[in-house]
PDB file of N, CA and C in Angstrom:
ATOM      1  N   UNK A   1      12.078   6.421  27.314  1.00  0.00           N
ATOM      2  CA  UNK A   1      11.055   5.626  26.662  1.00  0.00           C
ATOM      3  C   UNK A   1      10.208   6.483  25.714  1.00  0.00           C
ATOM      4  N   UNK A   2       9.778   7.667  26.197  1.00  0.00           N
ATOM      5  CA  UNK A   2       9.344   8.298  24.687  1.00  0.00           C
ATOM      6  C   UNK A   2       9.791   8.881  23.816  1.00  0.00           C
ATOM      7  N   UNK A   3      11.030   9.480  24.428  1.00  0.00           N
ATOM      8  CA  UNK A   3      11.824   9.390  22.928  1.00  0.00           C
ATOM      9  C   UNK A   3      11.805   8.523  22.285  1.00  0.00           C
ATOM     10  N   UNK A   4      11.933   7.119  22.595  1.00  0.00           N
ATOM     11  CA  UNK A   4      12.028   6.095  21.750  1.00  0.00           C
ATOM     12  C   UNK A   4      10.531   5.994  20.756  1.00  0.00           C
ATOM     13  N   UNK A   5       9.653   6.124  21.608  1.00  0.00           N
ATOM     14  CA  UNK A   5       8.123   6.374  20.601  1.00  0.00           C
ATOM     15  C   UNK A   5       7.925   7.328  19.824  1.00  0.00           C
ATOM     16  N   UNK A   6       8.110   8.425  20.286  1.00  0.00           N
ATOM     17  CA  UNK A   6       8.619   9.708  19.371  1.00  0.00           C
ATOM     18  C   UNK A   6       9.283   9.274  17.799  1.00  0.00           C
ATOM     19  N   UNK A   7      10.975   8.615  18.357  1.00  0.00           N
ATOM     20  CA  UNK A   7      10.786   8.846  16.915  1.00  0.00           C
ATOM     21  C   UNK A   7      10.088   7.516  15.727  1.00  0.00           C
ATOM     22  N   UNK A   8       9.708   7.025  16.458  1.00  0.00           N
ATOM     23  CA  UNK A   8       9.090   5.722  15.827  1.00  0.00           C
ATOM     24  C   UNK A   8       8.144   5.643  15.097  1.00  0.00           C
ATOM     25  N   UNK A   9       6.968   6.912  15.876  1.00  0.00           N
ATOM     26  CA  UNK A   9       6.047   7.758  15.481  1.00  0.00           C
ATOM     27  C   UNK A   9       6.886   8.560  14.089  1.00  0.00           C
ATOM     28  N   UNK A  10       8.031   9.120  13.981  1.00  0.00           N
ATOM     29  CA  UNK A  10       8.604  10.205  12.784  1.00  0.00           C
ATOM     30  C   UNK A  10       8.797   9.260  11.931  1.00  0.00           C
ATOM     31  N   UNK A  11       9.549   8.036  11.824  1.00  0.00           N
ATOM     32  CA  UNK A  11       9.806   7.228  11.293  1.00  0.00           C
ATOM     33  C   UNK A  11       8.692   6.802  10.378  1.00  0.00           C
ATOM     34  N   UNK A  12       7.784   6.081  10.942  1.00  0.00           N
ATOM     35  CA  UNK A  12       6.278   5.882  10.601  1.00  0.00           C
ATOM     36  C   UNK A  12       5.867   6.861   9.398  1.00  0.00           C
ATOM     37  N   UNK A  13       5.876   8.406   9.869  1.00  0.00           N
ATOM     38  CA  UNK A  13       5.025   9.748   9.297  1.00  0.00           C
ATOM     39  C   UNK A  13       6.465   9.825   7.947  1.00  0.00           C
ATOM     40  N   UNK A  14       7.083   9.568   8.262  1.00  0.00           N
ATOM     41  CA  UNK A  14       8.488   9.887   6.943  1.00  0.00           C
ATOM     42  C   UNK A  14       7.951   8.418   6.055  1.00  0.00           C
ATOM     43  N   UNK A  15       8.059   7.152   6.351  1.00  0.00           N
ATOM     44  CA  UNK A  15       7.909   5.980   5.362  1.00  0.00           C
ATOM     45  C   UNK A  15       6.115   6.547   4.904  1.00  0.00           C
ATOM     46  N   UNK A  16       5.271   7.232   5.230  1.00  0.00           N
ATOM     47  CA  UNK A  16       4.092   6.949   5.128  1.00  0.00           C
ATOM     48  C   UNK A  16       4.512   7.842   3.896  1.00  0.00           C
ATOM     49  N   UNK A  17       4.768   9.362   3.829  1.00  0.00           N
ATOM     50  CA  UNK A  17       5.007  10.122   3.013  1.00  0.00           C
ATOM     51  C   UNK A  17       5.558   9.789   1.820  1.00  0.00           C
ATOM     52  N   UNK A  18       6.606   9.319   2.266  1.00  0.00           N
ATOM     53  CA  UNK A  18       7.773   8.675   0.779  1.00  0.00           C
ATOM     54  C   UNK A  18       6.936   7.854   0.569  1.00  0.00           C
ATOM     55  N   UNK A  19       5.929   6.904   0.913  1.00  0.00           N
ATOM     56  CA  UNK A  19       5.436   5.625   0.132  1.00  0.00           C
ATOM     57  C   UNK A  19       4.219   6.480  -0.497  1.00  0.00           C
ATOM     58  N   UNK A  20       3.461   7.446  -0.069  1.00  0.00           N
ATOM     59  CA  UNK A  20       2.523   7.405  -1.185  1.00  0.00           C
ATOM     60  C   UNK A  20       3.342   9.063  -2.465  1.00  0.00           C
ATOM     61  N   UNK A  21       4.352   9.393  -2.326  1.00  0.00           N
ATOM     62  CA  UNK A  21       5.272   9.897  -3.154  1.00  0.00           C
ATOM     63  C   UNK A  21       5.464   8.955  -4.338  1.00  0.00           C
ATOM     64  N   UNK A  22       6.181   8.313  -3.605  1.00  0.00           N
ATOM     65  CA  UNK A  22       7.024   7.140  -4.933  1.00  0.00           C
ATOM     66  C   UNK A  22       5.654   6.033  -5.353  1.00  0.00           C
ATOM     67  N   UNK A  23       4.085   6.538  -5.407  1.00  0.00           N
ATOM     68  CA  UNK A  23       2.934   5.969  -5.577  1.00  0.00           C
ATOM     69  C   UNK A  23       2.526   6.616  -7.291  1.00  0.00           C
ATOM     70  N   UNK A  24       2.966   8.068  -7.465  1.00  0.00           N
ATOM     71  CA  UNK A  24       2.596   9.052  -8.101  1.00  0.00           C
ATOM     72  C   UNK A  24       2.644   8.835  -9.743  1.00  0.00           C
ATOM     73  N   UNK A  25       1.667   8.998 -10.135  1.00  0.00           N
ATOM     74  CA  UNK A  25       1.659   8.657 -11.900  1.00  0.00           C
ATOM     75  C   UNK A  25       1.856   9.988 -12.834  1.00  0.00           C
ATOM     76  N   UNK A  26       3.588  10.037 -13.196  1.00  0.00           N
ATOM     77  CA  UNK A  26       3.622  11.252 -14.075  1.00  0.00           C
ATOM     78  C   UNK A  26       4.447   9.938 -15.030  1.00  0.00           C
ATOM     79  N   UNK A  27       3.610  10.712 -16.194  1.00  0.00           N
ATOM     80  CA  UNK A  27       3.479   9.626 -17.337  1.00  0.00           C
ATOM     81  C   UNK A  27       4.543  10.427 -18.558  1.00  0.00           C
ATOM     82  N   UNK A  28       5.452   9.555 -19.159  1.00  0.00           N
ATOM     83  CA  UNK A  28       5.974   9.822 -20.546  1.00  0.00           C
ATOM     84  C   UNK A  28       5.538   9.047 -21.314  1.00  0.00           C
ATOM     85  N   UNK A  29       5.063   9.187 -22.715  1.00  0.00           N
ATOM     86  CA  UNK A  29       5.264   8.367 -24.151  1.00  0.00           C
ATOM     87  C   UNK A  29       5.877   9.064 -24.409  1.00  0.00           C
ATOM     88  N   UNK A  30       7.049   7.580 -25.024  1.00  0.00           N
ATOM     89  CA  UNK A  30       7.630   7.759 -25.408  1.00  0.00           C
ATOM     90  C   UNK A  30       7.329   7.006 -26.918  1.00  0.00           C
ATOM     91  N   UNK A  31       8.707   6.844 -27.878  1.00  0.00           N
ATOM     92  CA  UNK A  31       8.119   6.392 -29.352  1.00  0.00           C
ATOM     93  C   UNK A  31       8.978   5.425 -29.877  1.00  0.00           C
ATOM     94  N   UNK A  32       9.191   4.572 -28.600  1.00  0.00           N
ATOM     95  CA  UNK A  32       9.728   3.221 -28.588  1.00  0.00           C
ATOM     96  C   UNK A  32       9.624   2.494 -28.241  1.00  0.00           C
ATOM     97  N   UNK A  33       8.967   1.095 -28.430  1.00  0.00           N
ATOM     98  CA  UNK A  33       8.753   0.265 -27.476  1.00  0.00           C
ATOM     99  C   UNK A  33       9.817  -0.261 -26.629  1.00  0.00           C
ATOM    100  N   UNK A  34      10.993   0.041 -26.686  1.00  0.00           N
ATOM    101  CA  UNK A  34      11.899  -0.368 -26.196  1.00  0.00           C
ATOM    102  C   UNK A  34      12.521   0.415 -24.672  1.00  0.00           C
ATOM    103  N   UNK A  35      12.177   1.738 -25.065  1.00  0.00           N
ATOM    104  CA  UNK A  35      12.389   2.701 -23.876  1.00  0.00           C
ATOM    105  C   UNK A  35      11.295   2.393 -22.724  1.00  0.00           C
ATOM    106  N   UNK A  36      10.199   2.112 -23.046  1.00  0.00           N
ATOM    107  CA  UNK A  36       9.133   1.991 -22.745  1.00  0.00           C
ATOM    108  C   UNK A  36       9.129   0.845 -20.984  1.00  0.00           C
ATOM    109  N   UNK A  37       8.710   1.473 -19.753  1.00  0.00           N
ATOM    110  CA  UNK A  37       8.380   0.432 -18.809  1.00  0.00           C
ATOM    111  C   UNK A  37       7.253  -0.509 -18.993  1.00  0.00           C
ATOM    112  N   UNK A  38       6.316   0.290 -19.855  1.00  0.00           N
ATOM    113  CA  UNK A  38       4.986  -0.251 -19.957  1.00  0.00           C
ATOM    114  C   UNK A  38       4.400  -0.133 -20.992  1.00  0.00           C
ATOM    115  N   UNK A  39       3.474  -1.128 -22.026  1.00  0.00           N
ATOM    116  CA  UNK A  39       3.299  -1.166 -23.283  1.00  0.00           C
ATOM    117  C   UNK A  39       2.166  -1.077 -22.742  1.00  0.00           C
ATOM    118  N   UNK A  40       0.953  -0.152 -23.590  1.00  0.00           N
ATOM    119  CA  UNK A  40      -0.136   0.865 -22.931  1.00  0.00           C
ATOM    120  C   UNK A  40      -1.244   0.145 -24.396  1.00  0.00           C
ATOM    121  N   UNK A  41      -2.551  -0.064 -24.250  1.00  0.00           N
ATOM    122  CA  UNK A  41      -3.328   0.138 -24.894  1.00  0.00           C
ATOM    123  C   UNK A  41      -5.040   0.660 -25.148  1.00  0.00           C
ATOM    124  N   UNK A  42      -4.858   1.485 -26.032  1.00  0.00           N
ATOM    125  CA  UNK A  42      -6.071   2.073 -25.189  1.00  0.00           C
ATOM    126  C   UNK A  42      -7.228   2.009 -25.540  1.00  0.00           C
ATOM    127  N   UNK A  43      -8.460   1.063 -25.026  1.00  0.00           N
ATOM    128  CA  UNK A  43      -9.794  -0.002 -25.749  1.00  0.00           C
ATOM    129  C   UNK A  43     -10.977   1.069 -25.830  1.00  0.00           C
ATOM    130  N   UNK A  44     -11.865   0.694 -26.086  1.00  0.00           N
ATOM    131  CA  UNK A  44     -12.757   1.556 -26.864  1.00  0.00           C
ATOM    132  C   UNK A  44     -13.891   1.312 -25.924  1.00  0.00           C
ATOM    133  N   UNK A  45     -14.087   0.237 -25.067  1.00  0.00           N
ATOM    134  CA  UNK A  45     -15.346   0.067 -24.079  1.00  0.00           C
ATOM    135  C   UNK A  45     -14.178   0.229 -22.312  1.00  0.00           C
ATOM    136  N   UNK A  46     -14.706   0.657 -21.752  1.00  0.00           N
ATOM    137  CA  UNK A  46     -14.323   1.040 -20.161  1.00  0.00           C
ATOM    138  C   UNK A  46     -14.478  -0.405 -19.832  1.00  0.00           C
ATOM    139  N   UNK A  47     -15.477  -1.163 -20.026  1.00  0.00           N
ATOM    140  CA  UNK A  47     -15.455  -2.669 -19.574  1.00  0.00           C
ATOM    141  C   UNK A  47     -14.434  -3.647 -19.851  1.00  0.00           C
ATOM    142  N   UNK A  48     -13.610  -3.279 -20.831  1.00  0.00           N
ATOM    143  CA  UNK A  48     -12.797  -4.400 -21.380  1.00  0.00           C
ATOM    144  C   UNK A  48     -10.979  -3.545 -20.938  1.00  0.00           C
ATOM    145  N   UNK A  49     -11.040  -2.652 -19.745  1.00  0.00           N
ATOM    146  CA  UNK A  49      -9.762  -2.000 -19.561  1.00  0.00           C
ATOM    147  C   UNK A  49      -9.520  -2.551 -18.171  1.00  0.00           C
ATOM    148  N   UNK A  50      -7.883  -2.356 -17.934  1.00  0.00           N
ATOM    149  CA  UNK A  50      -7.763  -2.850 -16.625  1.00  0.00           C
ATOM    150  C   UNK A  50      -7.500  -1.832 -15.993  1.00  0.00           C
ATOM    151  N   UNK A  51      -7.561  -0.289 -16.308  1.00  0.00           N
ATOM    152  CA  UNK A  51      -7.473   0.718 -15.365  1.00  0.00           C
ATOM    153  C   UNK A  51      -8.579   2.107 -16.194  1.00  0.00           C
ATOM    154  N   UNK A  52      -9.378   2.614 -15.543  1.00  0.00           N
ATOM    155  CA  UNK A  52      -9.270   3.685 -16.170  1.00  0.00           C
ATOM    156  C   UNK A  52      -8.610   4.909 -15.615  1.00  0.00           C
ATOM    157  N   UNK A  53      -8.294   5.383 -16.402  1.00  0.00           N
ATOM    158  CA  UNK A  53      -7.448   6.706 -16.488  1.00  0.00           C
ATOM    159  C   UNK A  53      -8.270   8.395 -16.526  1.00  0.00           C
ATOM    160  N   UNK A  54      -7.988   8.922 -16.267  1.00  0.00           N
ATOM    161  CA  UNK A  54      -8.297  10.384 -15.834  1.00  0.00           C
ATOM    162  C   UNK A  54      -7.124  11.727 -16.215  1.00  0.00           C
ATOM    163  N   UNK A  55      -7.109  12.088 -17.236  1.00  0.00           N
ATOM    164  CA  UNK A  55      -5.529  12.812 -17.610  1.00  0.00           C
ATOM    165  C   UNK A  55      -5.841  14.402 -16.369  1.00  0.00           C
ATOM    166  N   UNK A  56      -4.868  14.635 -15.995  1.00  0.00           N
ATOM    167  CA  UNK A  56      -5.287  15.789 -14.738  1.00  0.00           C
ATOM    168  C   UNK A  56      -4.183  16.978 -15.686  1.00  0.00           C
ATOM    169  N   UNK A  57      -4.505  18.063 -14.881  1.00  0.00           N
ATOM    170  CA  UNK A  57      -3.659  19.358 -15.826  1.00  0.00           C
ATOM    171  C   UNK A  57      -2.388  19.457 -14.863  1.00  0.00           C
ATOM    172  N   UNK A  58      -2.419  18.810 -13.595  1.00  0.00           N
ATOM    173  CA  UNK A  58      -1.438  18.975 -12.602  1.00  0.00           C
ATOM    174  C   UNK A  58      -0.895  18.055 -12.240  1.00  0.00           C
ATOM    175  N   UNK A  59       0.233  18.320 -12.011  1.00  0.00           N
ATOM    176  CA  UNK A  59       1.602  17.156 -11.182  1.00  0.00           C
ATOM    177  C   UNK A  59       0.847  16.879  -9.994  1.00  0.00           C
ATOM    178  N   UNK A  60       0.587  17.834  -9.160  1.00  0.00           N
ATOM    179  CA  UNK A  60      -0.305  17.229  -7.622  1.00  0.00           C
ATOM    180  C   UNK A  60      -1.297  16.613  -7.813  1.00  0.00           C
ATOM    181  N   UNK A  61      -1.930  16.221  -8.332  1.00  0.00           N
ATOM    182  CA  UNK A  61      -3.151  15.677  -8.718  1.00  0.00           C
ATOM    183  C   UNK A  61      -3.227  14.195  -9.091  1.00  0.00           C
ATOM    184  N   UNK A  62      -1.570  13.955  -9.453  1.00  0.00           N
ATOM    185  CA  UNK A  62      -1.588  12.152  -9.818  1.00  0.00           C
ATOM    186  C   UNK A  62      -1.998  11.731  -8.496  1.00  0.00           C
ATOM    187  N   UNK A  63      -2.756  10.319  -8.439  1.00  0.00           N
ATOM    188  CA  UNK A  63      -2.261   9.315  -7.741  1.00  0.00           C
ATOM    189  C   UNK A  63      -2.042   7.964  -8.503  1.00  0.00           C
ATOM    190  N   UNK A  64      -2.092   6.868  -7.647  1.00  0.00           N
ATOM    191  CA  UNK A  64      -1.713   5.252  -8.170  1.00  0.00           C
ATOM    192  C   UNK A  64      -3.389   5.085  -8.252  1.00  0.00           C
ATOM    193  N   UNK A  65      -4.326   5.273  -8.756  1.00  0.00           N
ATOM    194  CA  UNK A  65      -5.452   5.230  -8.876  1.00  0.00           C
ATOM    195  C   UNK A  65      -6.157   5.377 -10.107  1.00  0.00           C
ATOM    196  N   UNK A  66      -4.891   6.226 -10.896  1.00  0.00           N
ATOM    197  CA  UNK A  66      -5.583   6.310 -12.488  1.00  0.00           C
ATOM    198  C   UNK A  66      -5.743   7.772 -12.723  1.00  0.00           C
ATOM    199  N   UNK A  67      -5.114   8.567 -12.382  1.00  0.00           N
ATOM    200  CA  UNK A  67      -4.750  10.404 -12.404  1.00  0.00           C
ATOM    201  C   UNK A  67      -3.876  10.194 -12.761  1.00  0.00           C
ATOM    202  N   UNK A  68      -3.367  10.205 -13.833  1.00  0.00           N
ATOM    203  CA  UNK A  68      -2.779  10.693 -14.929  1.00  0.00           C
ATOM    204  C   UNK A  68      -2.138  11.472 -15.191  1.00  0.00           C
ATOM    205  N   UNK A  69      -0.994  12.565 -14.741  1.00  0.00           N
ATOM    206  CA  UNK A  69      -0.532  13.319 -15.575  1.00  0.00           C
ATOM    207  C   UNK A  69       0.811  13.575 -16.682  1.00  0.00           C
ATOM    208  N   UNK A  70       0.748  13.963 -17.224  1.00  0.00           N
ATOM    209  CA  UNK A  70       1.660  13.546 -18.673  1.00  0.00           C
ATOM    210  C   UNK A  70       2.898  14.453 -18.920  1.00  0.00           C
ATOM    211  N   UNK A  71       4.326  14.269 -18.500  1.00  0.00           N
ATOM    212  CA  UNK A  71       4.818  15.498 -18.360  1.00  0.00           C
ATOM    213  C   UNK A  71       5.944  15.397 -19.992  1.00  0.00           C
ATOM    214  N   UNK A  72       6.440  16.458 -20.109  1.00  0.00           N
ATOM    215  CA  UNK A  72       7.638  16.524 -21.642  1.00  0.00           C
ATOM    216  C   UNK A  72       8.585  16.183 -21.475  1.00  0.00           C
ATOM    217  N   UNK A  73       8.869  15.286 -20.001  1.00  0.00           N
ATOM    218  CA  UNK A  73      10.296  14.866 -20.430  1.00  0.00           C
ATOM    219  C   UNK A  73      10.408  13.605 -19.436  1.00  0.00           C
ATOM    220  N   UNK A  74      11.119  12.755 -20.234  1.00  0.00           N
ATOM    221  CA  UNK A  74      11.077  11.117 -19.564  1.00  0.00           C
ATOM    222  C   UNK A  74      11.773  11.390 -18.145  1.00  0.00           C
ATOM    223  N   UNK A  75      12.301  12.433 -18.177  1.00  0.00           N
ATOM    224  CA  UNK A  75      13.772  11.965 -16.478  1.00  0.00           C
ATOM    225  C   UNK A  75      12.313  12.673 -15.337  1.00  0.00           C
ATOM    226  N   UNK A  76      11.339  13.241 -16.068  1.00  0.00           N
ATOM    227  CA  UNK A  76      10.595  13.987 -14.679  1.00  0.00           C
ATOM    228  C   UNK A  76       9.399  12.723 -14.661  1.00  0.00           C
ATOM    229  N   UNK A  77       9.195  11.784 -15.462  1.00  0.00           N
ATOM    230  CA  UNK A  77       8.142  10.427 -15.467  1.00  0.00           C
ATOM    231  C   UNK A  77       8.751   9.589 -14.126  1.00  0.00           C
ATOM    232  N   UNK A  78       7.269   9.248 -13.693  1.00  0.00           N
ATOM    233  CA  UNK A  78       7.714   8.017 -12.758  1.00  0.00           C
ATOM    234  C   UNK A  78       7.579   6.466 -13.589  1.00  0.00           C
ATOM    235  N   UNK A  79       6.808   6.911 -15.355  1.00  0.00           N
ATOM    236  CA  UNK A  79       6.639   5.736 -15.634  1.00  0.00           C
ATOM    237  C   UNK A  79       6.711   6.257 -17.131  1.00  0.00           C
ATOM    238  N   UNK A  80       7.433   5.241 -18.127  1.00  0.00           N
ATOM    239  CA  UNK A  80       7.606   5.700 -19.456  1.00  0.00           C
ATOM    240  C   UNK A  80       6.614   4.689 -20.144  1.00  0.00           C
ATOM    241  N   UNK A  81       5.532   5.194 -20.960  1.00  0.00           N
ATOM    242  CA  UNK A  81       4.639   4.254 -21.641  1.00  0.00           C
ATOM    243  C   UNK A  81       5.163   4.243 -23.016  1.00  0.00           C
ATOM    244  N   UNK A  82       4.625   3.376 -23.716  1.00  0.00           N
ATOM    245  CA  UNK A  82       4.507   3.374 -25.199  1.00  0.00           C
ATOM    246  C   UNK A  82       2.958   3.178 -24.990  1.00  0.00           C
ATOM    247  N   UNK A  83       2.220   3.469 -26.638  1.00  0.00           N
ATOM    248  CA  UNK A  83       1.001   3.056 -26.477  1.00  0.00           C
ATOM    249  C   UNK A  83       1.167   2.449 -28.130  1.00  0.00           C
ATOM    250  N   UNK A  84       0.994   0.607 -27.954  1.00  0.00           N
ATOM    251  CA  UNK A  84       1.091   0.030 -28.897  1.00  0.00           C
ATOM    252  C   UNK A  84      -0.025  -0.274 -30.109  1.00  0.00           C
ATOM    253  N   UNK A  85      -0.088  -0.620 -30.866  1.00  0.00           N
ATOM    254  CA  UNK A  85      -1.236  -0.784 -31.928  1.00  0.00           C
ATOM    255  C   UNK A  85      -2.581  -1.917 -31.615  1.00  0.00           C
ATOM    256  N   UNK A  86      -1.938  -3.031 -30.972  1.00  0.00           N
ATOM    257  CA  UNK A  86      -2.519  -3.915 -30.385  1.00  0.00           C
ATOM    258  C   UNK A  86      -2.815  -4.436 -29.134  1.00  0.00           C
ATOM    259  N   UNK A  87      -3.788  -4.856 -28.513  1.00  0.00           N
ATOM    260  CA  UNK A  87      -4.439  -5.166 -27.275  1.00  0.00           C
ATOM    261  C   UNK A  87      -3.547  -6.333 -27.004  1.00  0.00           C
ATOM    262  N   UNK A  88      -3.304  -7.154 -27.946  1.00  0.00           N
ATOM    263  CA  UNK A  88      -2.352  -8.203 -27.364  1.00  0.00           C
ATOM    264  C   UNK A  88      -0.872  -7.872 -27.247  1.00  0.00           C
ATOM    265  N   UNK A  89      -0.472  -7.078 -27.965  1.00  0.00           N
ATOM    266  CA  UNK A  89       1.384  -6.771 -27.392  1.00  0.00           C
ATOM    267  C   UNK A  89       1.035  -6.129 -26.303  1.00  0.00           C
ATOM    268  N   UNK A  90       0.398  -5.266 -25.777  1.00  0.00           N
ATOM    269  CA  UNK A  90       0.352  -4.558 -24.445  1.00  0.00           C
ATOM    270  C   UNK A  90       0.238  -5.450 -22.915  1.00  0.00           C
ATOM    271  N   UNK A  91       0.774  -4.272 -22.305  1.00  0.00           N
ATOM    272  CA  UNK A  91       1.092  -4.800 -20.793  1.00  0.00           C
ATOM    273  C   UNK A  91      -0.413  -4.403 -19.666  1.00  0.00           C
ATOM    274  N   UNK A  92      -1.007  -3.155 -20.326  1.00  0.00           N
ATOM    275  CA  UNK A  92      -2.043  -3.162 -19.715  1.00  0.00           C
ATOM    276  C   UNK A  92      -3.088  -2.215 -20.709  1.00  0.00           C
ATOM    277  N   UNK A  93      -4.756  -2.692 -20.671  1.00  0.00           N
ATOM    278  CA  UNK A  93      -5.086  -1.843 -20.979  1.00  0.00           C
ATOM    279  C   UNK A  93      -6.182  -0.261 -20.275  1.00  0.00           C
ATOM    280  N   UNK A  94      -5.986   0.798 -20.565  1.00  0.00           N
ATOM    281  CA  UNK A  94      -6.737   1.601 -20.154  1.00  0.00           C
ATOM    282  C   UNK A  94      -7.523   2.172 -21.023  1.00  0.00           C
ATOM    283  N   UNK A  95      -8.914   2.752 -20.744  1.00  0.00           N
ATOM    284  CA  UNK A  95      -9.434   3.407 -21.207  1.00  0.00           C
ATOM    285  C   UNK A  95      -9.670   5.014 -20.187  1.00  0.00           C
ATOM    286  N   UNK A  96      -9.845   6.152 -21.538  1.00  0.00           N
ATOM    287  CA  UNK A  96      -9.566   7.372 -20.490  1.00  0.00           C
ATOM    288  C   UNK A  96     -11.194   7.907 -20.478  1.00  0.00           C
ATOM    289  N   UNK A  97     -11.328   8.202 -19.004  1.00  0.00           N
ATOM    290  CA  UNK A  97     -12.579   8.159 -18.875  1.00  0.00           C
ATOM    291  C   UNK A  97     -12.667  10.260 -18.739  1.00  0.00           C
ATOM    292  N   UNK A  98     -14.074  10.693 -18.636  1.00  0.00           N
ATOM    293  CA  UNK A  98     -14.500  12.205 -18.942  1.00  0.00           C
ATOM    294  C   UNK A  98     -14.346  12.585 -17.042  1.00  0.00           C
ATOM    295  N   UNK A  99     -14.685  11.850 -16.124  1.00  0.00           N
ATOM    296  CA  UNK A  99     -14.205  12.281 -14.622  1.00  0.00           C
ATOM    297  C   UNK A  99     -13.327  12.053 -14.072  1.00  0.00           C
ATOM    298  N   UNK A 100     -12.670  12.750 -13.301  1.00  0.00           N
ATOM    299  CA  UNK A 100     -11.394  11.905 -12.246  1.00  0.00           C
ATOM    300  C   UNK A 100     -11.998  11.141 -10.897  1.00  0.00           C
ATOM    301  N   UNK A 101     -13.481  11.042 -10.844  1.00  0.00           N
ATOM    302  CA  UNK A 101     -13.826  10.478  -9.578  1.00  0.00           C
ATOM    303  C   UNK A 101     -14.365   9.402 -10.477  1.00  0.00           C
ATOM    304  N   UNK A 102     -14.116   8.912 -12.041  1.00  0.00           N
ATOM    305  CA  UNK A 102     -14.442   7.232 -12.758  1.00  0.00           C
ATOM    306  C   UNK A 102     -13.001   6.833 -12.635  1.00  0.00           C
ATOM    307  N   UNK A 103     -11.986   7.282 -12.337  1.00  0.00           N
ATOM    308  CA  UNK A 103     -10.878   7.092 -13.017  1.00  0.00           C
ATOM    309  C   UNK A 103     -10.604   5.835 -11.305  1.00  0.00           C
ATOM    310  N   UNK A 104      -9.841   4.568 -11.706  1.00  0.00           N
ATOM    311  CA  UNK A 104     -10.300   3.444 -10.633  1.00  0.00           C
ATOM    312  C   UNK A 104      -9.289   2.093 -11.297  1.00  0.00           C
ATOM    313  N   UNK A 105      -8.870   1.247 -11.000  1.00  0.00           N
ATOM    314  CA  UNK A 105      -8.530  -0.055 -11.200  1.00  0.00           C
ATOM    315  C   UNK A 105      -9.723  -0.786 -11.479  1.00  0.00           C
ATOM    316  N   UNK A 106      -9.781  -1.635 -12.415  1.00  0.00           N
ATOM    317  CA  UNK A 106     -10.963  -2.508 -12.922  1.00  0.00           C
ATOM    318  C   UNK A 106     -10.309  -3.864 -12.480  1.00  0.00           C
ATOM    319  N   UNK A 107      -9.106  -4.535 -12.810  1.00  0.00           N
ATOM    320  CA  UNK A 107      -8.352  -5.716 -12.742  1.00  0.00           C
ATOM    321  C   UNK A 107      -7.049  -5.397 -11.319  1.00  0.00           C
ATOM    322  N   UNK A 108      -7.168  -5.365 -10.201  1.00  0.00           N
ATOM    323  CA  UNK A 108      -5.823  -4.763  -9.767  1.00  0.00           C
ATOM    324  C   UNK A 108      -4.984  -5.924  -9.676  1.00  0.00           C
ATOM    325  N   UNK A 109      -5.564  -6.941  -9.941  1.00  0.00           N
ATOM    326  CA  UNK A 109      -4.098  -8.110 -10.359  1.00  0.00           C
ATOM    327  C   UNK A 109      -2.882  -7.501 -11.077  1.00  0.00           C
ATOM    328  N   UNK A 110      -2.937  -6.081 -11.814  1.00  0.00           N
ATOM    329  CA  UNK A 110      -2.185  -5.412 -12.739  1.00  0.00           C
ATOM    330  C   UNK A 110      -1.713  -4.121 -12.360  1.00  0.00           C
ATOM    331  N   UNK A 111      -1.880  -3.805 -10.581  1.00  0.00           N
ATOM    332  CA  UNK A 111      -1.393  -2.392 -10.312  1.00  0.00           C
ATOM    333  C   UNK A 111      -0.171  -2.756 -10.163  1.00  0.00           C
ATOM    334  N   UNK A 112       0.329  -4.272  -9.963  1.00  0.00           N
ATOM    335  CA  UNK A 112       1.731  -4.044  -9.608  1.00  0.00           C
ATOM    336  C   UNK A 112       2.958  -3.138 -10.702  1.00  0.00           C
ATOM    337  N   UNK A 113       2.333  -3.069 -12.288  1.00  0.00           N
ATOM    338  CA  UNK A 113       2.891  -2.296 -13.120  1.00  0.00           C
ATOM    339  C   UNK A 113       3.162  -1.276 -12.883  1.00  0.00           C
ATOM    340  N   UNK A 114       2.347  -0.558 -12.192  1.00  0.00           N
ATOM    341  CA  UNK A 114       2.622   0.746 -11.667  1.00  0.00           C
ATOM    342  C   UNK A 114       3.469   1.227 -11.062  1.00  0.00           C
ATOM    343  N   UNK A 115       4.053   0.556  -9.849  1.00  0.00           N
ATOM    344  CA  UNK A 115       4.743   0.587  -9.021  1.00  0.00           C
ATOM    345  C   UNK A 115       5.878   0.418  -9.098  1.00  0.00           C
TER     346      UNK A 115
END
């Protein structure tokens, strides 16, 4: 019987890990809307965005929260943006804020993009 809890308990600690892994925001633009998972735009008031963003200098440092980091090549992205000309072709908008403790979901009707 505790083996059986044991590994149920590992099981648990392994899905917990991989789920906030495959959570992680390493970002490509790219310069197509077509390559693109997500058409990005980026507004000029923090009030009128549905995420703000936080660009970080490190891969460890993303989360699904709006940490940001931006790497040089699409195969190491968990998410390929374009960032389009207009607020209306886009899929979501962000504005990038000066802290990583502003950086937050404003609308999360729209985190499912992320994911």
């Amino acid at each position: 019987m505790k083996l059986i809890i044991y590994k149920l308990l590992l099981l648990f600690f392994l899905c917990t890990a991989l789920t906030q892994y495959s959570y992680s925001q390493k970002i490509y633009s790219c310069d197509s809307k077509y390559d693109a998972d997500l058409k990005v735009y980026v507004v000029d008031s923090k009030y009128d965005a549905d995420l703000l963003v936080y660009r970080v200098d490190s891969k460890y440092d993303v989360n699904y929260n709006g940490l940001w980091y931006f790497v040089d090549s699409k195969y190491d992205a968990d998410k390929i943006v374009y960032f389009v000309d207009s607020k209306y072709d886009a899929d979501l908008l962000i504005y990038f804020v000066d802290s990583k403790y502003d950086a937050k979901w404003r609308k999360k009707s729209k985190k499912y993009l992320i994911y």
